[in-house]
PDB file of N, CA and C in Angstrom:
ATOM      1  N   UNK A   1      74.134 -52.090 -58.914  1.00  0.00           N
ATOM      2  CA  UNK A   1      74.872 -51.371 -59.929  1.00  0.00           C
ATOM      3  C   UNK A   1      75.831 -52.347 -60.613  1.00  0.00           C
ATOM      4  N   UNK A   2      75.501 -52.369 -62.115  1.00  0.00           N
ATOM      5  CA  UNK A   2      76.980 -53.233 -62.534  1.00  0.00           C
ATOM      6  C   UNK A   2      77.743 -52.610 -63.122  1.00  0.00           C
ATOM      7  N   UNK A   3      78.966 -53.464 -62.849  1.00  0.00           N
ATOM      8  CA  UNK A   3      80.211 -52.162 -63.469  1.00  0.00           C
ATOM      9  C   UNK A   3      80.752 -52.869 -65.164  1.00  0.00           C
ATOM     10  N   UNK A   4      81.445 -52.138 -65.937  1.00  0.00           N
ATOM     11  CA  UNK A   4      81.154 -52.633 -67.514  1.00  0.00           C
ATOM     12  C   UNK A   4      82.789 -52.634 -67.133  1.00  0.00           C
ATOM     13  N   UNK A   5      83.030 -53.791 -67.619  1.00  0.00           N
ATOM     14  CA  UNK A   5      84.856 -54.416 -67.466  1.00  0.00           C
ATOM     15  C   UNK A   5      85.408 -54.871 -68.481  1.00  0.00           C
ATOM     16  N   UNK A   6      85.977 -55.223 -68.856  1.00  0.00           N
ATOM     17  CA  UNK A   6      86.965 -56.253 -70.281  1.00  0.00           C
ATOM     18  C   UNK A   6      86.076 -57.288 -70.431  1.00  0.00           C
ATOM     19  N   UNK A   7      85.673 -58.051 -69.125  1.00  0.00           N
ATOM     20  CA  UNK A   7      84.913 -59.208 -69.528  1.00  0.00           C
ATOM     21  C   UNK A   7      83.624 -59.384 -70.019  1.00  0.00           C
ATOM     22  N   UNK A   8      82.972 -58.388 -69.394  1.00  0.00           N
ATOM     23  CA  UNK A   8      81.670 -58.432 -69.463  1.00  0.00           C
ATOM     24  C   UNK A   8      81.196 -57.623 -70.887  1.00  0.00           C
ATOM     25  N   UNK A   9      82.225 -56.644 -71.102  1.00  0.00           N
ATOM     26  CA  UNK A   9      81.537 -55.525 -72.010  1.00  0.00           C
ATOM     27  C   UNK A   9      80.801 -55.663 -73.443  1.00  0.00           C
ATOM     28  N   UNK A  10      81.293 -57.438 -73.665  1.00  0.00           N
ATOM     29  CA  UNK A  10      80.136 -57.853 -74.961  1.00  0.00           C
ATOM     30  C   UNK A  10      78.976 -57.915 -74.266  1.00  0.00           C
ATOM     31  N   UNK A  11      78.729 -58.252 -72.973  1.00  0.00           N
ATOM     32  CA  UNK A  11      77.110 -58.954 -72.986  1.00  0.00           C
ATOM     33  C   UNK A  11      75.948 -57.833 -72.409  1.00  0.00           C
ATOM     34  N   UNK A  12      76.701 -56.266 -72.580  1.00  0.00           N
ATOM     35  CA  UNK A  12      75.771 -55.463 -72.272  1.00  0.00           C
ATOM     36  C   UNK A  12      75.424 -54.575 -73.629  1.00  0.00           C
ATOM     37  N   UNK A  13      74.282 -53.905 -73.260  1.00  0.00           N
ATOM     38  CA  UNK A  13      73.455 -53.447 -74.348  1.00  0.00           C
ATOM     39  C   UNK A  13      74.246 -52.286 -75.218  1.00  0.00           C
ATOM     40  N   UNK A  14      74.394 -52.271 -76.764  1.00  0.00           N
ATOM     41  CA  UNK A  14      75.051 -50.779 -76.967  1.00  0.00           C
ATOM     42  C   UNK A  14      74.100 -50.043 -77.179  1.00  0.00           C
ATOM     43  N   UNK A  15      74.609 -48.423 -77.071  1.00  0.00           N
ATOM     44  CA  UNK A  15      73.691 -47.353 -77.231  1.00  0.00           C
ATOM     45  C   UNK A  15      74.212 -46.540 -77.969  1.00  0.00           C
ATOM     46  N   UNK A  16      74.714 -46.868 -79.266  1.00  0.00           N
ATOM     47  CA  UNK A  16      75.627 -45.809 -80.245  1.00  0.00           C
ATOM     48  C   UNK A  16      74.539 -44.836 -81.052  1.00  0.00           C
ATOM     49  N   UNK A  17      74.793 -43.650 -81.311  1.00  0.00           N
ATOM     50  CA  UNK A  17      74.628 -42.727 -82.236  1.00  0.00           C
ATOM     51  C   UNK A  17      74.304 -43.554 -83.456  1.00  0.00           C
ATOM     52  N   UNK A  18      73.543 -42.839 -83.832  1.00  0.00           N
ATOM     53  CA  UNK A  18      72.636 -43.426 -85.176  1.00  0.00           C
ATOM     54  C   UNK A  18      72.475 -42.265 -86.110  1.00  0.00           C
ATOM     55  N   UNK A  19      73.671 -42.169 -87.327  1.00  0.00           N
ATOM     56  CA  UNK A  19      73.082 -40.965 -87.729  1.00  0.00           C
ATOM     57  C   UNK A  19      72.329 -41.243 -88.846  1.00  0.00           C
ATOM     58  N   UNK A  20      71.039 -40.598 -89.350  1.00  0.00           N
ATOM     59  CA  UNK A  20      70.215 -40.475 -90.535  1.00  0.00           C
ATOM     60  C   UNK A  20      69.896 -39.460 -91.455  1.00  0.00           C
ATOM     61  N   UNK A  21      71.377 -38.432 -91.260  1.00  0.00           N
ATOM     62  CA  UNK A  21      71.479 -37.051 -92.034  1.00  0.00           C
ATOM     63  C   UNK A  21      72.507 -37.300 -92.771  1.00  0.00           C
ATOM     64  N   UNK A  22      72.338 -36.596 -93.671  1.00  0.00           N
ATOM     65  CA  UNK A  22      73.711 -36.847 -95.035  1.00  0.00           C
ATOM     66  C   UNK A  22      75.129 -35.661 -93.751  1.00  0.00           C
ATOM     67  N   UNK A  23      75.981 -35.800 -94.079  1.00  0.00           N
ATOM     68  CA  UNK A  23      76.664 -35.098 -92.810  1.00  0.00           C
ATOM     69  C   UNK A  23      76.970 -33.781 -94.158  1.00  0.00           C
ATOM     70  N   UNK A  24      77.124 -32.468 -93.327  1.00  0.00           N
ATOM     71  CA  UNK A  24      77.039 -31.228 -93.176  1.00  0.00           C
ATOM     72  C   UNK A  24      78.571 -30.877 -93.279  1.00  0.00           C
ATOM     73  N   UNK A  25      79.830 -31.459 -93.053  1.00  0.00           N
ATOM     74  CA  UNK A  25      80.990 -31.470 -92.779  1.00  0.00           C
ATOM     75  C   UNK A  25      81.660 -31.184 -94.642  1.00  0.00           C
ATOM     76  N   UNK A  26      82.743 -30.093 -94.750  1.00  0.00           N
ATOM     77  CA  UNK A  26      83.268 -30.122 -95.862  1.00  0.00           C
ATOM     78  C   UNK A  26      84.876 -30.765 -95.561  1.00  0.00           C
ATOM     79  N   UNK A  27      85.093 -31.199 -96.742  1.00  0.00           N
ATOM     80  CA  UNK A  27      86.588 -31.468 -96.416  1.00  0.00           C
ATOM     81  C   UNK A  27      87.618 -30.069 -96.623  1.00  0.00           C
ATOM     82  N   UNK A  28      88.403 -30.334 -95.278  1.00  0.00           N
ATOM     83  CA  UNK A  28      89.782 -29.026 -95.797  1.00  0.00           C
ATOM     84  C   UNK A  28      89.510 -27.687 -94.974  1.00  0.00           C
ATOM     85  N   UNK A  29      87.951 -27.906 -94.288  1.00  0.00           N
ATOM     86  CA  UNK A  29      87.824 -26.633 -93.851  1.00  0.00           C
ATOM     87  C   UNK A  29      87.834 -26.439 -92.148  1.00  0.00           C
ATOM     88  N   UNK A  30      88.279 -28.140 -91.790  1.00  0.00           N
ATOM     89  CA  UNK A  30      88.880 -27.887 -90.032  1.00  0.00           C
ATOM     90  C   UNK A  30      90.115 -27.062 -89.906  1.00  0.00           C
ATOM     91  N   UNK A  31      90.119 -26.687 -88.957  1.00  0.00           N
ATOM     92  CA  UNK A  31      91.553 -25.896 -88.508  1.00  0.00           C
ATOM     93  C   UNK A  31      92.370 -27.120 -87.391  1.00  0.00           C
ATOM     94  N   UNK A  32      93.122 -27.179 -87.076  1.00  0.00           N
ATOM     95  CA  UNK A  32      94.031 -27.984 -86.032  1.00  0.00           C
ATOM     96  C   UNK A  32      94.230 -27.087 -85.378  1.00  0.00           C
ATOM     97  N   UNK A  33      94.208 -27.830 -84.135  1.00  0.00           N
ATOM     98  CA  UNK A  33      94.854 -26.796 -82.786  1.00  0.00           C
ATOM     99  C   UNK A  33      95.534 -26.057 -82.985  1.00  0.00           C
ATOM    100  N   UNK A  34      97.185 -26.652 -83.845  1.00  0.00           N
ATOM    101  CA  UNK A  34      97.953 -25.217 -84.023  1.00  0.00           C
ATOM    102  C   UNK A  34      97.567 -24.438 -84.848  1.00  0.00           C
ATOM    103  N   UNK A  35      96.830 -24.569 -85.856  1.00  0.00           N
ATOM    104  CA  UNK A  35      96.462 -23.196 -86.763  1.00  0.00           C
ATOM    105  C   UNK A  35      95.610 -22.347 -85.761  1.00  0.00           C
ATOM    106  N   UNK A  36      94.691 -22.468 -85.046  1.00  0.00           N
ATOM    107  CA  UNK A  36      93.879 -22.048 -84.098  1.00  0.00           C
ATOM    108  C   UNK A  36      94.560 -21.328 -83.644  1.00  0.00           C
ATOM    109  N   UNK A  37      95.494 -21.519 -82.674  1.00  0.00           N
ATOM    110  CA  UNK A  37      96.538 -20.971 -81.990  1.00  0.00           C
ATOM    111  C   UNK A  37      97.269 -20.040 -82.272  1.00  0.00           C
ATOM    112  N   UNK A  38      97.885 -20.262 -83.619  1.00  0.00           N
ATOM    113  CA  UNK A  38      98.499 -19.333 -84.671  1.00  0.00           C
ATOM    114  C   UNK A  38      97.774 -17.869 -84.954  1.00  0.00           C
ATOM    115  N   UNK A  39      96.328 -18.406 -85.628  1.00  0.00           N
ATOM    116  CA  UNK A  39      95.504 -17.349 -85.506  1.00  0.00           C
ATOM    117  C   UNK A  39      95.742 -16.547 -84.605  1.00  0.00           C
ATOM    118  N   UNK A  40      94.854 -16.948 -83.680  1.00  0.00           N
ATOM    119  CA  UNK A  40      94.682 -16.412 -82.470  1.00  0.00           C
ATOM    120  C   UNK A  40      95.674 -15.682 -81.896  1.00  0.00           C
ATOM    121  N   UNK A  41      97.510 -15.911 -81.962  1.00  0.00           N
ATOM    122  CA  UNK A  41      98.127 -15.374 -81.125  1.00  0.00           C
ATOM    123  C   UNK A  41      98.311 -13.970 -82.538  1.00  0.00           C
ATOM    124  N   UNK A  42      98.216 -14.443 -83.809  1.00  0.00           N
ATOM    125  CA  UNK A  42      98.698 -13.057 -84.781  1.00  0.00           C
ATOM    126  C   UNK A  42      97.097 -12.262 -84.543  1.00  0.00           C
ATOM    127  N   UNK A  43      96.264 -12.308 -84.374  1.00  0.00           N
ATOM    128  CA  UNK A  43      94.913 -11.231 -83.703  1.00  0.00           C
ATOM    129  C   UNK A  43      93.729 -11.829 -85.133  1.00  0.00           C
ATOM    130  N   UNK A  44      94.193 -12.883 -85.818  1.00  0.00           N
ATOM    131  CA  UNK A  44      93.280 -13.236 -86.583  1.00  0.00           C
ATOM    132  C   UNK A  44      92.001 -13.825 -85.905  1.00  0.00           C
ATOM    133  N   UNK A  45      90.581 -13.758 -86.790  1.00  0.00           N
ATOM    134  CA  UNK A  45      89.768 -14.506 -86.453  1.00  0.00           C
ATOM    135  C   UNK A  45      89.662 -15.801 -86.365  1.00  0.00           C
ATOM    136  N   UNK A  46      89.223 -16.757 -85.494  1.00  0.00           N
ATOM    137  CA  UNK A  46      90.043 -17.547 -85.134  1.00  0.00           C
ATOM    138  C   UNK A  46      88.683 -18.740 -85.722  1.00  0.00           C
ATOM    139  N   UNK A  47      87.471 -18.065 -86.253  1.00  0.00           N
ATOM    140  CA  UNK A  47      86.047 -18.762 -86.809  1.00  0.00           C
ATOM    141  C   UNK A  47      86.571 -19.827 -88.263  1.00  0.00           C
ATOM    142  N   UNK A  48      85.727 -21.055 -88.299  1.00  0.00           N
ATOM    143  CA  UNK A  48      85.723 -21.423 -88.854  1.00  0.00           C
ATOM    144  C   UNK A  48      85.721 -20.821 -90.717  1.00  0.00           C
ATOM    145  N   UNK A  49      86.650 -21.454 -91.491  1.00  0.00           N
ATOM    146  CA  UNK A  49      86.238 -20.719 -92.888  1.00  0.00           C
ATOM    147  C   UNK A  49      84.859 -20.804 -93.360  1.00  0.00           C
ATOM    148  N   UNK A  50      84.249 -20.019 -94.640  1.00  0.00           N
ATOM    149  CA  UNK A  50      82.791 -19.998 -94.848  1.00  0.00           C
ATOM    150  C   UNK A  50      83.524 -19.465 -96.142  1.00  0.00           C
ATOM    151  N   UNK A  51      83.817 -20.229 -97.287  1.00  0.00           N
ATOM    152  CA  UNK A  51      83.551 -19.741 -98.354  1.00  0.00           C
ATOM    153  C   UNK A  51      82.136 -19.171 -98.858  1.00  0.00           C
ATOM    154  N   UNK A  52      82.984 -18.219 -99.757  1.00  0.00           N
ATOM    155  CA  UNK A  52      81.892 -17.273-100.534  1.00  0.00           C
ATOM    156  C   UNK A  52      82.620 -17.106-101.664  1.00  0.00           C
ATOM    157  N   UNK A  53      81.388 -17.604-102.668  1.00  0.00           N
ATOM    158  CA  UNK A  53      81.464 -17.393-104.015  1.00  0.00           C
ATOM    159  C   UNK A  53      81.099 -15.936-104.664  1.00  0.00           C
ATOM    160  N   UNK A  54      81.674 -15.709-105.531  1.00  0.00           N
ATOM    161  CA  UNK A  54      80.316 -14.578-105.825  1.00  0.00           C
ATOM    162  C   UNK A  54      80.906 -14.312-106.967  1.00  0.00           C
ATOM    163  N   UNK A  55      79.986 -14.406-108.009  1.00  0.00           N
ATOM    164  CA  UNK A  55      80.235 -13.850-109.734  1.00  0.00           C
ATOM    165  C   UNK A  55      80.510 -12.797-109.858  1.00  0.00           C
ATOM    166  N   UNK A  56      81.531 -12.347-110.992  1.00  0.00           N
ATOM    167  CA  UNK A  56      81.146 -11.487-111.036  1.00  0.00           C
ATOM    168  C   UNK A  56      81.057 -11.220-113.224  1.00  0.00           C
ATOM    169  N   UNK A  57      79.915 -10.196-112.737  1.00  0.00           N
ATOM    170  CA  UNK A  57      79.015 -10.302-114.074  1.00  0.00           C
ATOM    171  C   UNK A  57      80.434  -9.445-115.434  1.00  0.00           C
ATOM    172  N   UNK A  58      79.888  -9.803-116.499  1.00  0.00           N
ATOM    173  CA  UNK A  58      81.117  -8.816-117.479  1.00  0.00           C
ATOM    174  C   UNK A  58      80.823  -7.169-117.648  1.00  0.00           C
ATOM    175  N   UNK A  59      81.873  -6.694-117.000  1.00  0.00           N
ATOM    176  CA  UNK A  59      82.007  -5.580-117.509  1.00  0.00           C
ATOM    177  C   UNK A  59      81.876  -5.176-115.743  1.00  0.00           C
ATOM    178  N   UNK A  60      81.626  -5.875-115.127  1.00  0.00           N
ATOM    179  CA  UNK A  60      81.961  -5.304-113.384  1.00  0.00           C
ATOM    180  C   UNK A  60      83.303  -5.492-112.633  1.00  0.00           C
ATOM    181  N   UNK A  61      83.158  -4.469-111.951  1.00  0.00           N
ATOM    182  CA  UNK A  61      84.394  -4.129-111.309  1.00  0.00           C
ATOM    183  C   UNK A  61      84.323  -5.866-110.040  1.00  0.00           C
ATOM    184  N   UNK A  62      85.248  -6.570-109.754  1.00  0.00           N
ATOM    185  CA  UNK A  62      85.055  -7.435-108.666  1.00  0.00           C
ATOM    186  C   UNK A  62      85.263  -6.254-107.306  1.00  0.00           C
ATOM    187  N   UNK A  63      84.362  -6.062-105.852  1.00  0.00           N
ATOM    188  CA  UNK A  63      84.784  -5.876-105.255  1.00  0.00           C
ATOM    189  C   UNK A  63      84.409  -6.771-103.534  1.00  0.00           C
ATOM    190  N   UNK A  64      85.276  -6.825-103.219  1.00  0.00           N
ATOM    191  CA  UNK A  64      85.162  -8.398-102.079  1.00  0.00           C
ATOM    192  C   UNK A  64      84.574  -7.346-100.577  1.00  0.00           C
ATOM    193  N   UNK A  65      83.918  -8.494-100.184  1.00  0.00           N
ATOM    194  CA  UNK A  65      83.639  -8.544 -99.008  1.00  0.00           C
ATOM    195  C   UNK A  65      84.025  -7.892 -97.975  1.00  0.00           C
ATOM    196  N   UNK A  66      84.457  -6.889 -97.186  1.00  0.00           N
ATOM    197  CA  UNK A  66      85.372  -7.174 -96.233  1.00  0.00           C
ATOM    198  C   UNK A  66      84.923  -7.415 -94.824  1.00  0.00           C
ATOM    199  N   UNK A  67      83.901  -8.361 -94.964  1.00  0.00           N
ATOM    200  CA  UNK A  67      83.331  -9.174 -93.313  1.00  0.00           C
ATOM    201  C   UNK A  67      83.743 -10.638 -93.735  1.00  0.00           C
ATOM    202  N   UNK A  68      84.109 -10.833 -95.328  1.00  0.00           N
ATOM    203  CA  UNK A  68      84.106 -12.139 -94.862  1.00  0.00           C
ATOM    204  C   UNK A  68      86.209 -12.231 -95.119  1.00  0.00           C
ATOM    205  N   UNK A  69      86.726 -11.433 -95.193  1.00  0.00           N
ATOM    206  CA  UNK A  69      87.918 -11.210 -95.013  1.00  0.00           C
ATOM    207  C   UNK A  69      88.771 -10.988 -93.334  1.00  0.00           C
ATOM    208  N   UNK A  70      89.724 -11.483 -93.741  1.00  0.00           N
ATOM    209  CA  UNK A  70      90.884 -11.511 -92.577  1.00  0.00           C
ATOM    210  C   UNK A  70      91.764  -9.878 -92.330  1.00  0.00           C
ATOM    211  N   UNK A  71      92.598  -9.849 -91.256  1.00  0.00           N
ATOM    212  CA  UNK A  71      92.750  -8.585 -91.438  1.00  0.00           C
ATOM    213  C   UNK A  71      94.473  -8.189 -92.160  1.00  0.00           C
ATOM    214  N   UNK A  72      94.864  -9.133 -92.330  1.00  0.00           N
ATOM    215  CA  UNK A  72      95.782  -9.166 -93.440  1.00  0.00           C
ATOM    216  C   UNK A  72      95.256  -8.938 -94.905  1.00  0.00           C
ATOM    217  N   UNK A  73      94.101  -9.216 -95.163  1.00  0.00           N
ATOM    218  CA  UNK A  73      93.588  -9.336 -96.295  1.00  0.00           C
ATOM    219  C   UNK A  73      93.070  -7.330 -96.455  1.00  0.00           C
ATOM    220  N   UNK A  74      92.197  -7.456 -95.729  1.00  0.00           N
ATOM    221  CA  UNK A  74      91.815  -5.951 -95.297  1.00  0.00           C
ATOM    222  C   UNK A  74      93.017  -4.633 -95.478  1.00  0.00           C
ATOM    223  N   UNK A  75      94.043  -5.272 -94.817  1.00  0.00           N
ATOM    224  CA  UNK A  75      94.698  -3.994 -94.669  1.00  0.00           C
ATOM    225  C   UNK A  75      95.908  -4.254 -96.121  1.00  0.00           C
ATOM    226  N   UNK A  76      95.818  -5.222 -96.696  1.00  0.00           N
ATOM    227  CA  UNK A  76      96.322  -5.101 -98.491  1.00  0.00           C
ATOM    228  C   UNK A  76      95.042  -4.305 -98.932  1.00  0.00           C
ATOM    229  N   UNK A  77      94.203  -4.785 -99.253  1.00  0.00           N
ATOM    230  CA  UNK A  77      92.867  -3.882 -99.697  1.00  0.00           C
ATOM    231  C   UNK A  77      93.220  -2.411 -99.455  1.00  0.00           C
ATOM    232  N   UNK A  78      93.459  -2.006 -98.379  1.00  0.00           N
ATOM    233  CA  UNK A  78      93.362  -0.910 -97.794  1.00  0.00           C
ATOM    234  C   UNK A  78      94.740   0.300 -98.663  1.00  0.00           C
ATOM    235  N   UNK A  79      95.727  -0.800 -98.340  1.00  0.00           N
ATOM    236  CA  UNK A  79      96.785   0.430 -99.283  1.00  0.00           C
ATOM    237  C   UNK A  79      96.927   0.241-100.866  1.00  0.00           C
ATOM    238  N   UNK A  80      95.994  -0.888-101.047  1.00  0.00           N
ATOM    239  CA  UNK A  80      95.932  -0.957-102.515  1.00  0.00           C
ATOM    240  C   UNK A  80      94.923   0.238-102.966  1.00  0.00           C
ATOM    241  N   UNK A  81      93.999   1.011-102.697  1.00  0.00           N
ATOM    242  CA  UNK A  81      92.896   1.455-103.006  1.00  0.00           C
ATOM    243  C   UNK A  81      93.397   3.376-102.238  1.00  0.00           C
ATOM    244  N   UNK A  82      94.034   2.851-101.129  1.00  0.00           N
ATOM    245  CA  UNK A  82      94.792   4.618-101.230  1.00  0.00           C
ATOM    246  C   UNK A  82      95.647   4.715-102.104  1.00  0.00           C
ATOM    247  N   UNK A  83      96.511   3.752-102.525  1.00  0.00           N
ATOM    248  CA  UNK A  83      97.191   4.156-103.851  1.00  0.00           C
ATOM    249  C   UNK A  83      96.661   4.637-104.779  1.00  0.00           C
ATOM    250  N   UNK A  84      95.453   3.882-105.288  1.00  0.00           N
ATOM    251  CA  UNK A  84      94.786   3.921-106.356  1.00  0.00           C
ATOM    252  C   UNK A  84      93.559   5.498-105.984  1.00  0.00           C
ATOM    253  N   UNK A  85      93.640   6.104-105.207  1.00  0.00           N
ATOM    254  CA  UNK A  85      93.155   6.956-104.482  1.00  0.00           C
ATOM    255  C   UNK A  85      93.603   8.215-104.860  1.00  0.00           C
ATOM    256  N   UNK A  86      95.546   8.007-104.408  1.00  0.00           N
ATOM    257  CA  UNK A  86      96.203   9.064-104.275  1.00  0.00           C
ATOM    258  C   UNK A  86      96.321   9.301-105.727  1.00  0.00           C
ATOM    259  N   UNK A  87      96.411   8.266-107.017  1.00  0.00           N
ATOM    260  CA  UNK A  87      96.641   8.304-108.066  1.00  0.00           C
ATOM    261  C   UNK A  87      95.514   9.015-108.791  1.00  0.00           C
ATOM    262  N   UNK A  88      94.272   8.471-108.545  1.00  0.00           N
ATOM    263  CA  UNK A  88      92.904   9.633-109.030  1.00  0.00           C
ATOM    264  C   UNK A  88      93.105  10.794-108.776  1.00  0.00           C
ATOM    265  N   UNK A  89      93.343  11.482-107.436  1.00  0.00           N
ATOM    266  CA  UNK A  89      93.473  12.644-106.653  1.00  0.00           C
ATOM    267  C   UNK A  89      94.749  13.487-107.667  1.00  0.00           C
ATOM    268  N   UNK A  90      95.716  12.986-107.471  1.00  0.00           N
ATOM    269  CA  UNK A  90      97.115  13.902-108.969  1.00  0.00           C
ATOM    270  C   UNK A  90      96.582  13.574-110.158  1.00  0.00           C
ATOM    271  N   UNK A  91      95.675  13.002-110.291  1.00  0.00           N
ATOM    272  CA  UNK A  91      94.896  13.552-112.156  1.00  0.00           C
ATOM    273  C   UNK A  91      94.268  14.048-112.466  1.00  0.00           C
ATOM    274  N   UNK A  92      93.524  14.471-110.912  1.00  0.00           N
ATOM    275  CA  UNK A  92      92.552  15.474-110.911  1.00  0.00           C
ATOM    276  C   UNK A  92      92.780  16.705-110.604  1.00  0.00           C
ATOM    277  N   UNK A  93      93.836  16.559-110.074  1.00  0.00           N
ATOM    278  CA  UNK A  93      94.628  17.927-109.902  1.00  0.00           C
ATOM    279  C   UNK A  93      95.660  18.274-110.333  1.00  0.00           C
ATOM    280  N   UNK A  94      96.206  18.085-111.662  1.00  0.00           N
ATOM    281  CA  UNK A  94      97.648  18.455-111.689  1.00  0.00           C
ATOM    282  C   UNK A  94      98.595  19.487-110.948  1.00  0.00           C
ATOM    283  N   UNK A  95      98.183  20.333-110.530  1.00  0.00           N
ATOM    284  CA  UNK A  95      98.729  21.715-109.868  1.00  0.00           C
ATOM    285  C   UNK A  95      99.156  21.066-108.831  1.00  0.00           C
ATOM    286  N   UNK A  96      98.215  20.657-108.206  1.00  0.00           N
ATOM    287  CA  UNK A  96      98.941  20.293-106.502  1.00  0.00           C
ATOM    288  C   UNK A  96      99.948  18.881-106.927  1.00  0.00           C
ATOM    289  N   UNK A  97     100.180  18.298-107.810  1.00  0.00           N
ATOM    290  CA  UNK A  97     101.091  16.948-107.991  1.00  0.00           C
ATOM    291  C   UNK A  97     102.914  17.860-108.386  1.00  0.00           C
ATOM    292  N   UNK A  98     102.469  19.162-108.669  1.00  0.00           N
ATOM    293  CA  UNK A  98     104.071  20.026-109.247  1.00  0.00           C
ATOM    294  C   UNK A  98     103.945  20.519-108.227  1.00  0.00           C
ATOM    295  N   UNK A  99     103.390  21.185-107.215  1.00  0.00           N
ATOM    296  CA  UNK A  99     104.123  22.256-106.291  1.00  0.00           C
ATOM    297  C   UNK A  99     104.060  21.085-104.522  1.00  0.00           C
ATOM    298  N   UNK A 100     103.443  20.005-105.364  1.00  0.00           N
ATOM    299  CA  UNK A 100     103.653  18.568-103.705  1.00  0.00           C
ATOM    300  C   UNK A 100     102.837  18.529-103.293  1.00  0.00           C
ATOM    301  N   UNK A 101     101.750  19.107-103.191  1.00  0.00           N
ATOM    302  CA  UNK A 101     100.183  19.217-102.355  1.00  0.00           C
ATOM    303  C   UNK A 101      99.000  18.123-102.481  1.00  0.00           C
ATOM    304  N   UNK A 102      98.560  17.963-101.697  1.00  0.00           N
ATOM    305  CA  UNK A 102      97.616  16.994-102.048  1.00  0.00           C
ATOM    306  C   UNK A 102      96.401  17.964-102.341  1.00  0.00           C
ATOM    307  N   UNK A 103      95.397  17.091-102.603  1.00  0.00           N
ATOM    308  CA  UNK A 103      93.901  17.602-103.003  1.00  0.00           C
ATOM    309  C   UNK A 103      93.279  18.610-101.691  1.00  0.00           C
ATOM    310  N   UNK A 104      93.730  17.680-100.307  1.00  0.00           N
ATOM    311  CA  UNK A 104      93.531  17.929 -99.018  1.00  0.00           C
ATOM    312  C   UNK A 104      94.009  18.989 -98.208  1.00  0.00           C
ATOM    313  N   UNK A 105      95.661  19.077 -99.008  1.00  0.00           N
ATOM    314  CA  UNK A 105      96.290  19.975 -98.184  1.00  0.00           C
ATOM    315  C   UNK A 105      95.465  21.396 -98.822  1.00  0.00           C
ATOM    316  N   UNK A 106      95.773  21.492 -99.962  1.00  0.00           N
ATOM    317  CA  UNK A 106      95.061  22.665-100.970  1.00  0.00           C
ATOM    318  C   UNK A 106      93.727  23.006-100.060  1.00  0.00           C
ATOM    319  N   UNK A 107      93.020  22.370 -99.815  1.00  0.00           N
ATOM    320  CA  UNK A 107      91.330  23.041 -99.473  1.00  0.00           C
ATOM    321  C   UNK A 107      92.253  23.212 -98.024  1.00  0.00           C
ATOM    322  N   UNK A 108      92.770  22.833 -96.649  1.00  0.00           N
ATOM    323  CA  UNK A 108      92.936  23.037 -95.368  1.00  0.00           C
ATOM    324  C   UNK A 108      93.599  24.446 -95.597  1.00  0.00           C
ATOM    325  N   UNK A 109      94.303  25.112 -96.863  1.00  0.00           N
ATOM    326  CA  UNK A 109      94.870  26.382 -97.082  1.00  0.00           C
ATOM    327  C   UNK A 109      93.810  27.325 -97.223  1.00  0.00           C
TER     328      UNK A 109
END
C-alpha cells in the first residue's frame, strides 16, 4: 500500500473529473446556508428557485401560478382577491351592502 504525502504527491497518477457538458448551473439561483435556514425556520419552501416565465397575451387577465409560489406570496394573493370578491359581492347586491349583510349571510336567513 502506498501512502500519498507532500513529497510524493507529484509522482502519482491524477484522476480528476473531466467535464464534457456545457454546465446546467444558473447564476443567482444558489441559496447559502443561511437563507436555507431562514426559509426553513419561517415554514418556507426551502427548494431550489425555478423561474417561470409566462406571457401574457393582450387583453388577458395575468393570473400566477400558485405551485410555483411561496406562502407569503399565496396568502397576499389570497386577501387581495377576497377583497376584490367582497367588492363584486356589494355590487351585486346593493341591499345587503345598506342593511350590513353579506351575499352569504342573506341566503343562511
Amino acid at each position: 500500500m502506498k501512502i500519498k504525502n507532500m513529497f510524493n504527491a507529484n509522482m502519482r497518477e491524477k484522476k480528476y473529473e473531466v467535464n464534457t457538458q456545457p454546465s446546467l448551473t444558473i447564476p443567482d439561483q444558489a441559496l447559502s446556508v443561511k437563507e436555507i435556514l431562514k426559509r426553513f425556520a419561517r415554514g418556507l419552501p426551502v427548494d431550489q428557485f425555478k423561474p417561470i416565465y409566462e406571457e401574457v397575451e393582450d387583453g388577458q387577465d395575468f393570473m400566477p401560478d400558485p405551485r410555483t409560489m411561496d406562502l407569503a406570496e399565496r396568502q397576499e394573493y389570497a386577501e387581495i382577491y377576497a377583497e376584490e370578491l367582497q367588492q363584486l359581492r356589494s355590487r351585486s347586491n346593493p341591499v345587503a351592502e345598506t342593511v350590513g349583510l353579506t351575499k352569504t349571510e342573506n341566503e343562511t336567513e
